[in-house]
N, C-alpha and C. Protein backbone atom coordinates (compact mmCIF):
# COMPACT_ATOMS: atom_id res chain seq x y z
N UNK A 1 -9.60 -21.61 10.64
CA UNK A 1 -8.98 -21.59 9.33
C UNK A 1 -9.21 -20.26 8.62
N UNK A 2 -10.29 -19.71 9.09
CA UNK A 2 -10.96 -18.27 8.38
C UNK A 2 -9.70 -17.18 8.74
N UNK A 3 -9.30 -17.08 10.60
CA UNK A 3 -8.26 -16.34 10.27
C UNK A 3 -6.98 -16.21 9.47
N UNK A 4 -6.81 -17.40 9.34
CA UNK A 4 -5.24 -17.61 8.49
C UNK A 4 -5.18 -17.39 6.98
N UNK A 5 -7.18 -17.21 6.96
CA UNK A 5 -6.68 -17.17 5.14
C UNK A 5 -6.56 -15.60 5.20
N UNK A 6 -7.56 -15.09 6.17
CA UNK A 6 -7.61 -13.71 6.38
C UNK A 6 -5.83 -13.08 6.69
N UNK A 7 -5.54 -13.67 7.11
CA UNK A 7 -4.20 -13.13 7.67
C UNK A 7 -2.93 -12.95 6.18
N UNK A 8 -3.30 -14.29 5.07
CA UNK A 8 -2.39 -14.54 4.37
C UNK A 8 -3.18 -13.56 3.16
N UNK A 9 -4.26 -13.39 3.35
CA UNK A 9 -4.47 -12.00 1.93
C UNK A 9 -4.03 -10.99 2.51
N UNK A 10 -3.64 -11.21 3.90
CA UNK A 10 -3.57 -9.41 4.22
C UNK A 10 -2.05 -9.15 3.86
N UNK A 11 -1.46 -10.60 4.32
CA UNK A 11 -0.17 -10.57 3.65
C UNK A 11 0.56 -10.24 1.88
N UNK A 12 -0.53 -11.35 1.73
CA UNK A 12 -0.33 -10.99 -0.07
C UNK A 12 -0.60 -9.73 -0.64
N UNK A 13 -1.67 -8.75 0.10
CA UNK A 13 -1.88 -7.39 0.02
C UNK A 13 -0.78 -6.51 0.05
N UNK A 14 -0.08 -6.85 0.96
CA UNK A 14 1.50 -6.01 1.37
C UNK A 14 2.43 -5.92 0.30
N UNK A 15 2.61 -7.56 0.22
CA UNK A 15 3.49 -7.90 -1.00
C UNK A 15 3.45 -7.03 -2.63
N UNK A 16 2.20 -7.40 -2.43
CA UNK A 16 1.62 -6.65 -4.14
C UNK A 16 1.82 -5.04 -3.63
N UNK A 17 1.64 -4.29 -2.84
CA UNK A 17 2.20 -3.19 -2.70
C UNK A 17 3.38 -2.86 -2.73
N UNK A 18 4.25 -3.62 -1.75
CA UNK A 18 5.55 -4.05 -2.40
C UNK A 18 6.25 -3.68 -3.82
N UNK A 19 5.65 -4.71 -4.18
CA UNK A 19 6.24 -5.09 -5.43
C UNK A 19 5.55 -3.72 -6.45
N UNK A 20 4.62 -3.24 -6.13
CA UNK A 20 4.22 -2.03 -7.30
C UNK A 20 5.10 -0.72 -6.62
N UNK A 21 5.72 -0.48 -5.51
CA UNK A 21 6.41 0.71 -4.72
C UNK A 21 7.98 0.41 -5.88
N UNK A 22 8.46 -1.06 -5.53
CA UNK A 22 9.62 -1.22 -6.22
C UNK A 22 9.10 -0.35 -8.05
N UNK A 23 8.08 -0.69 -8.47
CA UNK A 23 7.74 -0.43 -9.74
C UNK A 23 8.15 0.49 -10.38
N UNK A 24 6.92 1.44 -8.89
CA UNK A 24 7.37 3.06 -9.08
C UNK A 24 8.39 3.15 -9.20
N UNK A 25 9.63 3.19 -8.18
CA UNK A 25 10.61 3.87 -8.12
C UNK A 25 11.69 3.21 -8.93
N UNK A 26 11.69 2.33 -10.06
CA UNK A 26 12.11 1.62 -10.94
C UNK A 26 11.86 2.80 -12.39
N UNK A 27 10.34 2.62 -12.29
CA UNK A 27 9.77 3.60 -13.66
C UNK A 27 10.33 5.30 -12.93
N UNK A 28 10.45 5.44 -11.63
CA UNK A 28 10.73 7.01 -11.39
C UNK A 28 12.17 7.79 -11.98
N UNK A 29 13.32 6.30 -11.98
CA UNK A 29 14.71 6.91 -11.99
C UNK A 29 14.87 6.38 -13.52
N UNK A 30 13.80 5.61 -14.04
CA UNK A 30 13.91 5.53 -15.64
C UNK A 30 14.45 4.27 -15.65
N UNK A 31 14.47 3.31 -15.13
CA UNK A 31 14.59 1.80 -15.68
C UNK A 31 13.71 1.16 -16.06
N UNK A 32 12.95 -0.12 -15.83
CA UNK A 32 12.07 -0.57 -16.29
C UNK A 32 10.59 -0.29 -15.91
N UNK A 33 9.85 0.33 -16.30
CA UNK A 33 8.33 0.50 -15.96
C UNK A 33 7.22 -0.18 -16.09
N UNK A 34 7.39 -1.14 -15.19
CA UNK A 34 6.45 -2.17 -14.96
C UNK A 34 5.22 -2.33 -14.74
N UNK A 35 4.91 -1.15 -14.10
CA UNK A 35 3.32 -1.08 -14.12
C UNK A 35 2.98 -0.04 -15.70
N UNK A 36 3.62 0.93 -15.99
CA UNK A 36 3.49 1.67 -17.26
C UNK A 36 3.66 0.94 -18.03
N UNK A 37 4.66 -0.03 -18.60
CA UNK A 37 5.26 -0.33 -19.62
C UNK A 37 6.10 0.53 -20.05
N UNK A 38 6.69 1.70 -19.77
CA UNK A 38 7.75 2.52 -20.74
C UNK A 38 8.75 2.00 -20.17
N UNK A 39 10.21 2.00 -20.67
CA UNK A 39 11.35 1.72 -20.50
C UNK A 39 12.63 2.88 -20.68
N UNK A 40 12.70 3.75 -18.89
CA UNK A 40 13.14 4.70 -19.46
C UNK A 40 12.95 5.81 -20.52
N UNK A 41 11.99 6.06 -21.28
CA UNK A 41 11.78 6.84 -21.96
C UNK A 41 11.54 8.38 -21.33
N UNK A 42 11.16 8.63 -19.62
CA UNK A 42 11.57 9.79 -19.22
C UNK A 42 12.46 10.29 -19.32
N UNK A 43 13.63 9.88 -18.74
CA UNK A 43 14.98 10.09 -18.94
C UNK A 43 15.54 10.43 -19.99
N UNK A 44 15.65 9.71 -21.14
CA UNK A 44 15.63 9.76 -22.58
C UNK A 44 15.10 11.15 -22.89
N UNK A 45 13.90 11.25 -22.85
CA UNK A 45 13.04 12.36 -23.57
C UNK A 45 13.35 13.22 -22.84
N UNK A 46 13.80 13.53 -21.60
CA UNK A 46 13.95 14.86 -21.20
C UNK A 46 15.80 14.83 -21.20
N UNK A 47 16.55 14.20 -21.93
CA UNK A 47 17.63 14.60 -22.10
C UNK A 47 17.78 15.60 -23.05
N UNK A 48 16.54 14.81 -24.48
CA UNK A 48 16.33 15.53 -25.81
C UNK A 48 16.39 17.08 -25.91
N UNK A 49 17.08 17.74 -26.69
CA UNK A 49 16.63 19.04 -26.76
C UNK A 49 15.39 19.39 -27.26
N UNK A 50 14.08 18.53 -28.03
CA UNK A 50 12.93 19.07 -27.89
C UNK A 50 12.71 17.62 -27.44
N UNK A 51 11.34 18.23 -26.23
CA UNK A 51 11.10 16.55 -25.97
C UNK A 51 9.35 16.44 -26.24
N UNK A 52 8.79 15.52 -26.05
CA UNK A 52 7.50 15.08 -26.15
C UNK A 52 7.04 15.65 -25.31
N UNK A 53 6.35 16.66 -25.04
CA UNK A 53 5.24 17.21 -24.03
C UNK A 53 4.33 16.18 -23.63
N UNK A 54 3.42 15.37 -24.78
CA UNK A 54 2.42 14.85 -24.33
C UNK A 54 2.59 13.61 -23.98
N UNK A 55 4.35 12.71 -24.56
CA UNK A 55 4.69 11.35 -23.57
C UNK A 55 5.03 11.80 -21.94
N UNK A 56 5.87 12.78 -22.19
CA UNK A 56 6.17 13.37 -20.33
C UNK A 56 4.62 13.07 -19.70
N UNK A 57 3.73 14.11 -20.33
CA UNK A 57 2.59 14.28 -19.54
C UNK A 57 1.69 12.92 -19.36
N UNK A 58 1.97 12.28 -20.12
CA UNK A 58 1.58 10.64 -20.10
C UNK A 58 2.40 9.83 -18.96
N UNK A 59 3.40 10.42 -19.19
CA UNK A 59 4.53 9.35 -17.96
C UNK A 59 3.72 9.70 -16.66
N UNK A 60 4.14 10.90 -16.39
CA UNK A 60 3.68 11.94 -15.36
C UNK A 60 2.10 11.45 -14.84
N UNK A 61 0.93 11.55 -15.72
CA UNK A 61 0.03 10.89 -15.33
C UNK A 61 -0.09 9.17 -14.68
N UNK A 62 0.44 8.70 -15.39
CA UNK A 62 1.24 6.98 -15.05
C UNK A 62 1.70 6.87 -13.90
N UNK A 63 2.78 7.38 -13.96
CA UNK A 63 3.15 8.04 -12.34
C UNK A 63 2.25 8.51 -11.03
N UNK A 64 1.91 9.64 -11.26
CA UNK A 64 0.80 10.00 -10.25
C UNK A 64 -0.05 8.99 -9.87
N UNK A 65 -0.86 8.28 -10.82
CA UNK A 65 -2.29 7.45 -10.66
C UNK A 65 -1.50 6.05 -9.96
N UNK A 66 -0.51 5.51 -10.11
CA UNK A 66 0.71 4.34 -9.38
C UNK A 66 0.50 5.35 -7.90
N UNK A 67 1.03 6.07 -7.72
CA UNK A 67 1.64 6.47 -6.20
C UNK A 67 0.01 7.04 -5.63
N UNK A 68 -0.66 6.77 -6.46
CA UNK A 68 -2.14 7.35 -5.35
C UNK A 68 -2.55 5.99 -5.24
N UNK A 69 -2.55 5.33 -6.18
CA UNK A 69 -3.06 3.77 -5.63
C UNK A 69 -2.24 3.48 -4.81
N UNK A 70 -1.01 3.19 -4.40
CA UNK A 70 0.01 3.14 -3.99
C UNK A 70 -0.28 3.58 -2.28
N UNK A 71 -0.65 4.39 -2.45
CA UNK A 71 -1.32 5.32 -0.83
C UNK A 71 -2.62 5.22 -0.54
N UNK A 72 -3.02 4.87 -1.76
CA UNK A 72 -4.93 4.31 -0.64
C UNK A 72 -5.14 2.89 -0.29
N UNK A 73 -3.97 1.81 -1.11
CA UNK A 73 -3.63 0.80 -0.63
C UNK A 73 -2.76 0.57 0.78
N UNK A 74 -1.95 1.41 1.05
CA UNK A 74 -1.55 1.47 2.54
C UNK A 74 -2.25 1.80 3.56
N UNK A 75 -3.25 2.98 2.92
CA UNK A 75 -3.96 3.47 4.06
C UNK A 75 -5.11 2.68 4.22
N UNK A 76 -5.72 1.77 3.52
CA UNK A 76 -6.45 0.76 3.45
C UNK A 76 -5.78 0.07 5.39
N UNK A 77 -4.61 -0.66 4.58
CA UNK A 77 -4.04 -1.47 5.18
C UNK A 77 -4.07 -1.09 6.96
N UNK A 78 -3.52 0.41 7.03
CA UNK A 78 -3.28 0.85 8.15
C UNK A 78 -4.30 1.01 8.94
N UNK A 79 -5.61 1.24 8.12
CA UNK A 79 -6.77 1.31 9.01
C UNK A 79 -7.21 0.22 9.43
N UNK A 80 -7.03 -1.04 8.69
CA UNK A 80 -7.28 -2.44 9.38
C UNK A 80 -6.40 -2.39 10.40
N UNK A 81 -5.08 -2.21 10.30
CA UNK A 81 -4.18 -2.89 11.59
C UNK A 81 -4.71 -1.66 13.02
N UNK A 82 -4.95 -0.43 12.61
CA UNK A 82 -5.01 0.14 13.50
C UNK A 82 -6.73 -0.37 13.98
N UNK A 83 -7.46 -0.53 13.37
CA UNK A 83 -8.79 -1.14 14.27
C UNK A 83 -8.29 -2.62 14.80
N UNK A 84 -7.37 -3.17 13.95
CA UNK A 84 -7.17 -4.59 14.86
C UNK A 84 -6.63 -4.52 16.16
N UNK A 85 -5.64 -3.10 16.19
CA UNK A 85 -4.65 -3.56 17.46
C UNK A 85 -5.56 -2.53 18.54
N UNK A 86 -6.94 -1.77 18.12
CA UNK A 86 -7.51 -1.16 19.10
C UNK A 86 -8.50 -1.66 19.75
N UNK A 87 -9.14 -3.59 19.09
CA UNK A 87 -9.83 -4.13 19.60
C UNK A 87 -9.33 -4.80 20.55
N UNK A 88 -8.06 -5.28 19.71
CA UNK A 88 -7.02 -6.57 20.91
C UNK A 88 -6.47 -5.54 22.34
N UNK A 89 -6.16 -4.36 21.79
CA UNK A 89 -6.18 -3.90 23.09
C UNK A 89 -7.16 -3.44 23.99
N UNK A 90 -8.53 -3.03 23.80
CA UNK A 90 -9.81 -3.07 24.73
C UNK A 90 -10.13 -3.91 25.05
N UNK A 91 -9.85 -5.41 24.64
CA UNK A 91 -10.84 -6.30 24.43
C UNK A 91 -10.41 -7.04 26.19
N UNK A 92 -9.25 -6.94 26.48
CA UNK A 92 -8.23 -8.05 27.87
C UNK A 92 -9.99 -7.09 28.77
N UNK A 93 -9.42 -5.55 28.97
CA UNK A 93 -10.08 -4.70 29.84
C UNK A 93 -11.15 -4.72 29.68
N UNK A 94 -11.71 -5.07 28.64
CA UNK A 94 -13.32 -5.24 28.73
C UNK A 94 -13.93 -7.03 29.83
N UNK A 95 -12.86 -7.63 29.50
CA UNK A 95 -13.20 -9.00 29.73
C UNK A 95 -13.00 -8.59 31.15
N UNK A 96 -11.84 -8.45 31.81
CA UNK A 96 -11.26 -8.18 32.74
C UNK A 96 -12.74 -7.85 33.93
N UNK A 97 -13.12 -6.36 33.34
CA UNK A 97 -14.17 -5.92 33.77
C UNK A 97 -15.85 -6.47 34.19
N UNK A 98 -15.88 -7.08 33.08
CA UNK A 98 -17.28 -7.85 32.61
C UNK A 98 -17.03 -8.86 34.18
N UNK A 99 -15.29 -9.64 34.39
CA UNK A 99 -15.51 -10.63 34.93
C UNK A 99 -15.60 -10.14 36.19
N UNK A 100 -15.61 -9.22 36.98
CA UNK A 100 -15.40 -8.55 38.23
C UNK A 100 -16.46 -8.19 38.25
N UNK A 101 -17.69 -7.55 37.47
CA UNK A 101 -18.82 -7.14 37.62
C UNK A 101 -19.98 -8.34 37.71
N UNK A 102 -19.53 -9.58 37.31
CA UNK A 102 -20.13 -10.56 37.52
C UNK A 102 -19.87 -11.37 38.38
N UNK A 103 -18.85 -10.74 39.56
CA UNK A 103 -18.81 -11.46 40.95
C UNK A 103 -17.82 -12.91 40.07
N UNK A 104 -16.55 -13.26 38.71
CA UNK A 104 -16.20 -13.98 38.20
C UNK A 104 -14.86 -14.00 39.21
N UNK A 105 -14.12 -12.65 38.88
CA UNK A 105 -12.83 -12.11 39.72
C UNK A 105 -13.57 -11.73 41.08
N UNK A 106 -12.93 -11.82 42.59
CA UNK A 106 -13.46 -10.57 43.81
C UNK A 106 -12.09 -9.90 43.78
C-alpha cells in the first residue's frame, strides 16, 4: 500500500507543477496571475507611456521566483525517476548474477 501512496504524491507533485507552469505562462502573456495575484497589469503598465518601475520590478521578481520553483520542482522530480529507473534497471543483473554465483542458475 506504501508504494501506491508513494506513487500517487509523486503524481499529485506533477500535477501541482502543472498547474503552477499553466500559471506562469498565464501571468507571462498578462492574463490571470494566479500564483501573483496581478491581473494583467504587465501588459497594461508597459503599454503606458510612463510606467511603474517598481510594479514591473515586482512582476518581474514574481515571475522569476515561480519559474525557479518551477525548475527545482522538476529537477526534484527527475532525480527521483532517474534513481528509480537506475535501480530497476541494475537490480534484474544483479539478481541474475547473485543467482549463478550461488550455483541457483548453471
Amino acid at each position: 500500500m506504501a508504494t501506491y501512496s508513494l506513487a500517487n504524491e509523486r503524481l499529485r507533485a506533477l500535477e501541482d507543477i502543472e498547474r503552477e507552469i499553466g500559471a506562469i505562462l498565464q501571468n507571462a502573456v498578462g492574463l490571470e496571475g494566479i500564483l501573483t495575484g496581478f491581473r494583467g497589469t504587465v501588459i497594461l503598465e508597459l503599454s503606458k507611456e510612463k510606467t511603474n518601475e517598481r510594479l514591473l520590478d515586482r512582476q518581474a521578481a514574481a515571475f522569476t521566483a515561480s519559474v525557479q520553483h518551477v525548475e527545482a520542482e522538476l529537477s526534484a522530480q527527475i532525480r527521483y525517476l532517474t534513481q528509480v529507473c537506475v535501480v530497476e534497471r541494475a537490480t534484474p543483473d544483479d539478481l541474475l548474477g547473485r543467482w549463478v554465483r550461488e550455483g541457483v542458475l548453471h
